[in-house]
C-alpha atoms as a PDB file:
ATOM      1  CA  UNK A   1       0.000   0.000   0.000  1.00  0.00           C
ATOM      2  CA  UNK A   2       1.560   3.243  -1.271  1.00  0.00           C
ATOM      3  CA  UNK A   3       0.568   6.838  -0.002  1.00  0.00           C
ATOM      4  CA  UNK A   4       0.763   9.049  -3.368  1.00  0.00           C
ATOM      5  CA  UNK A   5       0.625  12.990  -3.098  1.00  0.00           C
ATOM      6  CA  UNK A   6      -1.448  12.712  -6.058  1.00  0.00           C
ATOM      7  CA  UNK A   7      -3.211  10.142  -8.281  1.00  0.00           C
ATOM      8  CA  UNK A   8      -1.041   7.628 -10.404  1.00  0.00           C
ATOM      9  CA  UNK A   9      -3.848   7.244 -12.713  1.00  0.00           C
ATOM     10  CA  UNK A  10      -7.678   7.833 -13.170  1.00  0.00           C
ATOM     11  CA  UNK A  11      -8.476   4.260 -12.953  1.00  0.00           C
ATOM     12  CA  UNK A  12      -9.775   2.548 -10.314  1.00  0.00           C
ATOM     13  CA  UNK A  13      -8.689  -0.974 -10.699  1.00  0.00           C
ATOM     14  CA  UNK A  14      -5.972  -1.380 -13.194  1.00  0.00           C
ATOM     15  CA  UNK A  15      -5.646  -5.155 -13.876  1.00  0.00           C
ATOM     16  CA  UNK A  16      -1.457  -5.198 -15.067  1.00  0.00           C
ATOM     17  CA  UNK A  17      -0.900  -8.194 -17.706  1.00  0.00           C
ATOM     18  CA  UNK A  18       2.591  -6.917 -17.971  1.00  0.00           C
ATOM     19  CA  UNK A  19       5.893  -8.280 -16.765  1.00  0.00           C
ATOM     20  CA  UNK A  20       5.819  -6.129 -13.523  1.00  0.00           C
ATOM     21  CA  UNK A  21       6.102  -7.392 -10.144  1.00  0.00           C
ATOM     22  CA  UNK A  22       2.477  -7.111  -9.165  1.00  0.00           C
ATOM     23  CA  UNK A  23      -0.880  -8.064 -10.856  1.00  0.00           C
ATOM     24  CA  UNK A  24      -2.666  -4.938 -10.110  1.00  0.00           C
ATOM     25  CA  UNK A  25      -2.901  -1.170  -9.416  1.00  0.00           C
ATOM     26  CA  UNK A  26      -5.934  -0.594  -7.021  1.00  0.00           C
ATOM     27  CA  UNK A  27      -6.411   3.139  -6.179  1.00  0.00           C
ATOM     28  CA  UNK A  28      -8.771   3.243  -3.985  1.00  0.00           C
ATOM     29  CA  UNK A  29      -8.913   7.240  -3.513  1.00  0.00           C
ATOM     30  CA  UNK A  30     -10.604   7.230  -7.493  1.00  0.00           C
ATOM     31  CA  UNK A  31     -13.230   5.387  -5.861  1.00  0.00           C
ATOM     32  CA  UNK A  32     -13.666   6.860  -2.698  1.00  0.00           C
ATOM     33  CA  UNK A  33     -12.238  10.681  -2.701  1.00  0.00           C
ATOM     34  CA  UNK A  34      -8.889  11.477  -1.290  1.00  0.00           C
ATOM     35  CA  UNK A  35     -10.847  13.774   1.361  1.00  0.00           C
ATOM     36  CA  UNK A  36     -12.101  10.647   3.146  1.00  0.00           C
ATOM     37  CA  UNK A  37      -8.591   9.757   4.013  1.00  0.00           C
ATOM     38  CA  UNK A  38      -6.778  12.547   5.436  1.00  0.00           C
ATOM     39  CA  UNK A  39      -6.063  13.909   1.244  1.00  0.00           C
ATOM     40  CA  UNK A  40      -3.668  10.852   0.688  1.00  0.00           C
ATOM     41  CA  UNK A  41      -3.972   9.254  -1.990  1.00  0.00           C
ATOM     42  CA  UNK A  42      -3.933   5.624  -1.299  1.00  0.00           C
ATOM     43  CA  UNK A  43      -2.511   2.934  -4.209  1.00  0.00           C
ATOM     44  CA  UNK A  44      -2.952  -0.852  -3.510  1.00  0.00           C
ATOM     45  CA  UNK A  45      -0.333  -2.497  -5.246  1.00  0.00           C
ATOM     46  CA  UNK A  46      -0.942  -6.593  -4.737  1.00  0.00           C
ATOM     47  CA  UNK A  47       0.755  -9.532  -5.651  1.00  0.00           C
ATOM     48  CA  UNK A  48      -0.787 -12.838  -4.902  1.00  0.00           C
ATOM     49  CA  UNK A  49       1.594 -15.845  -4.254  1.00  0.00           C
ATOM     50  CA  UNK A  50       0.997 -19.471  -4.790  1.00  0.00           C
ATOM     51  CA  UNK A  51       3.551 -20.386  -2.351  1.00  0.00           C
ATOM     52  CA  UNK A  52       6.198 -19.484   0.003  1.00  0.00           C
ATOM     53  CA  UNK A  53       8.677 -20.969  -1.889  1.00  0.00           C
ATOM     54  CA  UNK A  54       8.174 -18.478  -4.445  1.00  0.00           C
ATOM     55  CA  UNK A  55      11.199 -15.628  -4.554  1.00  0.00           C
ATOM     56  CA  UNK A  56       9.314 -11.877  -3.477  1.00  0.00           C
ATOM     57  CA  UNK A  57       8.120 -13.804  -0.242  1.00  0.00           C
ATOM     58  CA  UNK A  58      10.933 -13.923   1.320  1.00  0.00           C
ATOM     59  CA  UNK A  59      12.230 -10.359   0.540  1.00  0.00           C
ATOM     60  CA  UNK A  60      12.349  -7.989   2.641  1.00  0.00           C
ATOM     61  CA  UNK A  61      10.154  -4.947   2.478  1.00  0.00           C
ATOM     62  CA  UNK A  62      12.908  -2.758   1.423  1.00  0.00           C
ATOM     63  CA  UNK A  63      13.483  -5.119  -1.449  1.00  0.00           C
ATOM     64  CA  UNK A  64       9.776  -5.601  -2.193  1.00  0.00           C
ATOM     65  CA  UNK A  65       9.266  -1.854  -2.104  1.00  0.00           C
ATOM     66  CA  UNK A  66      12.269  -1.243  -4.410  1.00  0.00           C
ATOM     67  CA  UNK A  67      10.695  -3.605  -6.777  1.00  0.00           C
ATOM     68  CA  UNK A  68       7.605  -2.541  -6.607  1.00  0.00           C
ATOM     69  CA  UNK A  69       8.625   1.435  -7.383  1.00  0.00           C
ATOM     70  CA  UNK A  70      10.506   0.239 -10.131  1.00  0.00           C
ATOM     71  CA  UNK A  71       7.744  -1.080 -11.702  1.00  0.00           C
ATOM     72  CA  UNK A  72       5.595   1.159 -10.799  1.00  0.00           C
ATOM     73  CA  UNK A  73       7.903   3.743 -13.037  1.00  0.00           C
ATOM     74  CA  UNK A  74       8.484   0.898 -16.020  1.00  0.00           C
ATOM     75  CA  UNK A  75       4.237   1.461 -16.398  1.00  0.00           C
ATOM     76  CA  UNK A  76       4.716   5.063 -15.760  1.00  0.00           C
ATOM     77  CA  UNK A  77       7.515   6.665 -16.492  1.00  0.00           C
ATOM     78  CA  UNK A  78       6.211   9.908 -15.212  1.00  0.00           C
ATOM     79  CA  UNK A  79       5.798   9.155 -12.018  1.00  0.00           C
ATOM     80  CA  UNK A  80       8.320  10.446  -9.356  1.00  0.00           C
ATOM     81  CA  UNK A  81       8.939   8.455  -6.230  1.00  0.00           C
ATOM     82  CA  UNK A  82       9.248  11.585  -4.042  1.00  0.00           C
ATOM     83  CA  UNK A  83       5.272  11.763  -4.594  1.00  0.00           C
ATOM     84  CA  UNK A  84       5.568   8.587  -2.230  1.00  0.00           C
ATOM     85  CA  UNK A  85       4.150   9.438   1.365  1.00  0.00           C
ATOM     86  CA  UNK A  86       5.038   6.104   2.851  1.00  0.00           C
ATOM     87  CA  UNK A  87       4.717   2.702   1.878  1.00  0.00           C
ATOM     88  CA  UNK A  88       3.375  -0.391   3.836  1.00  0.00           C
ATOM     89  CA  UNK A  89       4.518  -4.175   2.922  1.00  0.00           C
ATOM     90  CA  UNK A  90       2.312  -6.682   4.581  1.00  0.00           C
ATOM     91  CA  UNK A  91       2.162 -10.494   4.123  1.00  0.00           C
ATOM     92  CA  UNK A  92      -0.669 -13.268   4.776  1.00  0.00           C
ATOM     93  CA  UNK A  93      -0.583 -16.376   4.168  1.00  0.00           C
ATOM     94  CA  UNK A  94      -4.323 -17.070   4.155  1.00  0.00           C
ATOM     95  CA  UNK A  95      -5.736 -14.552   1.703  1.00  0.00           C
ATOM     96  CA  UNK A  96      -7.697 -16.873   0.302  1.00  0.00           C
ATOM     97  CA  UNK A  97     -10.586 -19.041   1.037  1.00  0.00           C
ATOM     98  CA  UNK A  98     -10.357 -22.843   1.517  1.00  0.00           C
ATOM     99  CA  UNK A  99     -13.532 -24.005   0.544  1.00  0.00           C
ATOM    100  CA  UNK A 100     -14.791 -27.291   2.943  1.00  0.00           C
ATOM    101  CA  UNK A 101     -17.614 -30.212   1.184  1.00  0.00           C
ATOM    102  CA  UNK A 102     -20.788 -29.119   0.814  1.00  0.00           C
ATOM    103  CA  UNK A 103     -19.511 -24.912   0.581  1.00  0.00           C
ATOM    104  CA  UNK A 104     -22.388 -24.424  -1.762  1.00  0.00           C
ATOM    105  CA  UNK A 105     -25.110 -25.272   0.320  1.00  0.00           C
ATOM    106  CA  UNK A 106     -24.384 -22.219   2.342  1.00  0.00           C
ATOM    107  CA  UNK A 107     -23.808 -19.935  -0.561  1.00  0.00           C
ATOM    108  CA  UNK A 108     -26.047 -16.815   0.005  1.00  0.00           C
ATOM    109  CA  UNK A 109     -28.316 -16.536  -2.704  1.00  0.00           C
ATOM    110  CA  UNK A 110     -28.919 -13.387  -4.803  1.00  0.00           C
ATOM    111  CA  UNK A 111     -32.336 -13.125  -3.852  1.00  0.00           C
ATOM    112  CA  UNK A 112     -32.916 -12.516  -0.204  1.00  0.00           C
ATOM    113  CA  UNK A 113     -36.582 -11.795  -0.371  1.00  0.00           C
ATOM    114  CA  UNK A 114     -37.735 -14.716   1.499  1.00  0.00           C
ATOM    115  CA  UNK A 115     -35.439 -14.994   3.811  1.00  0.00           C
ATOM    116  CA  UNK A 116     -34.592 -11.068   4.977  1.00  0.00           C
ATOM    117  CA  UNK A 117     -36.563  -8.951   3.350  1.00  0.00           C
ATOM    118  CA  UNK A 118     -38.412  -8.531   0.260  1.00  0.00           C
ATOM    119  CA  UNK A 119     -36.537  -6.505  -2.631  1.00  0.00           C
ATOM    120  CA  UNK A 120     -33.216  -7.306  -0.808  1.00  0.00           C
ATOM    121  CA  UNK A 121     -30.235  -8.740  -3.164  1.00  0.00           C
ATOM    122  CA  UNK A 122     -26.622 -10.172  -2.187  1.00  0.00           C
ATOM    123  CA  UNK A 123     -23.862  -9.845  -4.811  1.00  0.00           C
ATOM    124  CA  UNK A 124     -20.950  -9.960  -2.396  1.00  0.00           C
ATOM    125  CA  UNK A 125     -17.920 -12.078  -1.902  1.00  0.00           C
ATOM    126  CA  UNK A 126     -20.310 -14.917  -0.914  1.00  0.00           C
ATOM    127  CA  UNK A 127     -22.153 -15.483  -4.131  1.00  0.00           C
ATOM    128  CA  UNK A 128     -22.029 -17.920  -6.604  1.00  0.00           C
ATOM    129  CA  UNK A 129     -20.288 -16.266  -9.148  1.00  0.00           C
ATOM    130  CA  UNK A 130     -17.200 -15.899  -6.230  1.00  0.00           C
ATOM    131  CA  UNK A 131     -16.625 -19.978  -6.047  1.00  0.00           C
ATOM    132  CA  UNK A 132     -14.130 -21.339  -6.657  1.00  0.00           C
ATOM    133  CA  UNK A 133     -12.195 -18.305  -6.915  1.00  0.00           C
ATOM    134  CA  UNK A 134     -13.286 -14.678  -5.908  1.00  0.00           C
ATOM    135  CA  UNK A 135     -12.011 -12.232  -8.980  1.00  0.00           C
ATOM    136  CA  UNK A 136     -13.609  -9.218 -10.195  1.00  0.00           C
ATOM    137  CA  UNK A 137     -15.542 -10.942 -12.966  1.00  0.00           C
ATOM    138  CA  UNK A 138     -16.956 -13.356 -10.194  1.00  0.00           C
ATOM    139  CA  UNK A 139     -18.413  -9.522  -8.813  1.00  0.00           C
ATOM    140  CA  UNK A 140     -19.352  -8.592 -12.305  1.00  0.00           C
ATOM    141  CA  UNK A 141     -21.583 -11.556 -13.016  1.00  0.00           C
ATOM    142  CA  UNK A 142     -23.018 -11.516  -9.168  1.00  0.00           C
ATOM    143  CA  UNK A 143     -24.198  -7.547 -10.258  1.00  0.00           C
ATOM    144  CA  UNK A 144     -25.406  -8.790 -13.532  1.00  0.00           C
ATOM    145  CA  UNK A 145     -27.723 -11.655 -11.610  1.00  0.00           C
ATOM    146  CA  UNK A 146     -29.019  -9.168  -9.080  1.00  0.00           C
ATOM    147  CA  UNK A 147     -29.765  -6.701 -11.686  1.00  0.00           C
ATOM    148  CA  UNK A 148     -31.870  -9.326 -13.556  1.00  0.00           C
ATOM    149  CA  UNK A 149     -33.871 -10.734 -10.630  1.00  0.00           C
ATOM    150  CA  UNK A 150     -34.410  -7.047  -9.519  1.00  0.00           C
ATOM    151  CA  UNK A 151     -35.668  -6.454 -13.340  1.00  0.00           C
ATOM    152  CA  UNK A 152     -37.857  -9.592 -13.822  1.00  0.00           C
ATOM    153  CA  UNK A 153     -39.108  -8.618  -9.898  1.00  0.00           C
ATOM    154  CA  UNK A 154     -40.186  -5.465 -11.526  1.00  0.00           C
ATOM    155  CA  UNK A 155     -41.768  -6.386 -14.286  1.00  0.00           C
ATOM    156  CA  UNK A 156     -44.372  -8.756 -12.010  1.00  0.00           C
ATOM    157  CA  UNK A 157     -45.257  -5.956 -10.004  1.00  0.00           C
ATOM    158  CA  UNK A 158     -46.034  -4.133 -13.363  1.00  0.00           C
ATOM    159  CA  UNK A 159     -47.745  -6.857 -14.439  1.00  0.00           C
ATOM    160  CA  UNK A 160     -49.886  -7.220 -11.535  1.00  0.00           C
ATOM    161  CA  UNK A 161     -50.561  -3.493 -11.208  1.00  0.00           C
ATOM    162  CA  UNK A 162     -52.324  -3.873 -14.197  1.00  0.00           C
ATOM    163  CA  UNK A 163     -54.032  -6.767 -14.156  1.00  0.00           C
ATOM    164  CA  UNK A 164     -57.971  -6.582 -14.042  1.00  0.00           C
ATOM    165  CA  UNK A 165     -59.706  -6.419 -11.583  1.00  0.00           C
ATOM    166  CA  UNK A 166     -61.963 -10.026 -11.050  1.00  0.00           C
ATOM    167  CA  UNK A 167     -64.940  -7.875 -10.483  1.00  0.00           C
ATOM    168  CA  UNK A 168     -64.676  -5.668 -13.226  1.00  0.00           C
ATOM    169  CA  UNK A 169     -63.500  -2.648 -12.847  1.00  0.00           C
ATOM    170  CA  UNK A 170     -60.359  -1.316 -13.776  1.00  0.00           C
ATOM    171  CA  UNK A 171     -57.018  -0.839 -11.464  1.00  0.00           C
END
């Protein structure tokens, strides 16, 4: 996680399918404005390892920063490190879920109408479209299933506000 004095970019979520050290640039102040967190602007710079065997796990966090900055400028060769406010390098092992038989039974459906309250929808990390592996397209497709069953919702209510009365008259 990077402090910036300004924004890197005017993305939100930059997926990076280059040979940099990290698979993503998150800035989460061009989601949520800078103002919110003290006028830093805050840049999530992940890389997800299979195993702590692999190399950049066992560097230390000068190293891993070092890295990191360097890449950061090989995407953008604009950017100036003295922009940098502070950096934070943090590892954990567990950052993601191990799934146990029978998971999908408990997956939280999209509709929560009968069981919370009616018009309610769930398109969080629990989902469906999360397992086996939570990504952003997993999110994407969880909004896109809400978004229908809230559509197709609406259109019965239309439908029945305009259904005939039985005895007659008109709604």
């Amino acid at each position: 996680m990077l402090s910036l004095e300004g924004a890197l970019t005017d993305t939100y979520w930059l997926n990076i399918g280059d040979d940099a050290p990290f698979g993503a640039l998150i800035e989460h102040t061009n989601f949520v404005p800078s103002k919110y967190y003290g006028g830093e602007h805050l840049l999530y710079v992940p890389k997800y390892v299979q195993s702590p065997a692999e190399p950049v796990w066992n560097m230390d966090d000068e190293a891993v920063e070092e890295r990191w900055l360097t890449g950061i400028e090989e995407l953008f060769p604009d950017f100036d490190r003295t922009s940098v406010n502070w950096i934070r390098t943090a590892r954990n092992p567990r950052t993601a879920p191990v799934y146990e038989r029978g998971y999908l039974d408990t997956v939280i459906p999209y509709d929560l109408g009968d069981d919370v309250a009616e018009g309610l929808y769930y398109a969080g990390m629990a989902s469906r479209a999360q397992y086996p592996e939570r990504s952003l397209d997993g999110g994407i497709e969880a909004g896109y299933a809400c978004a229908d069953r809230i559509v197709a919702a609406s259109r019965g209510r239309t439908r029945a506000r305009r259904a005939p009365r039985t005895d007659g008259g008109e709604r």
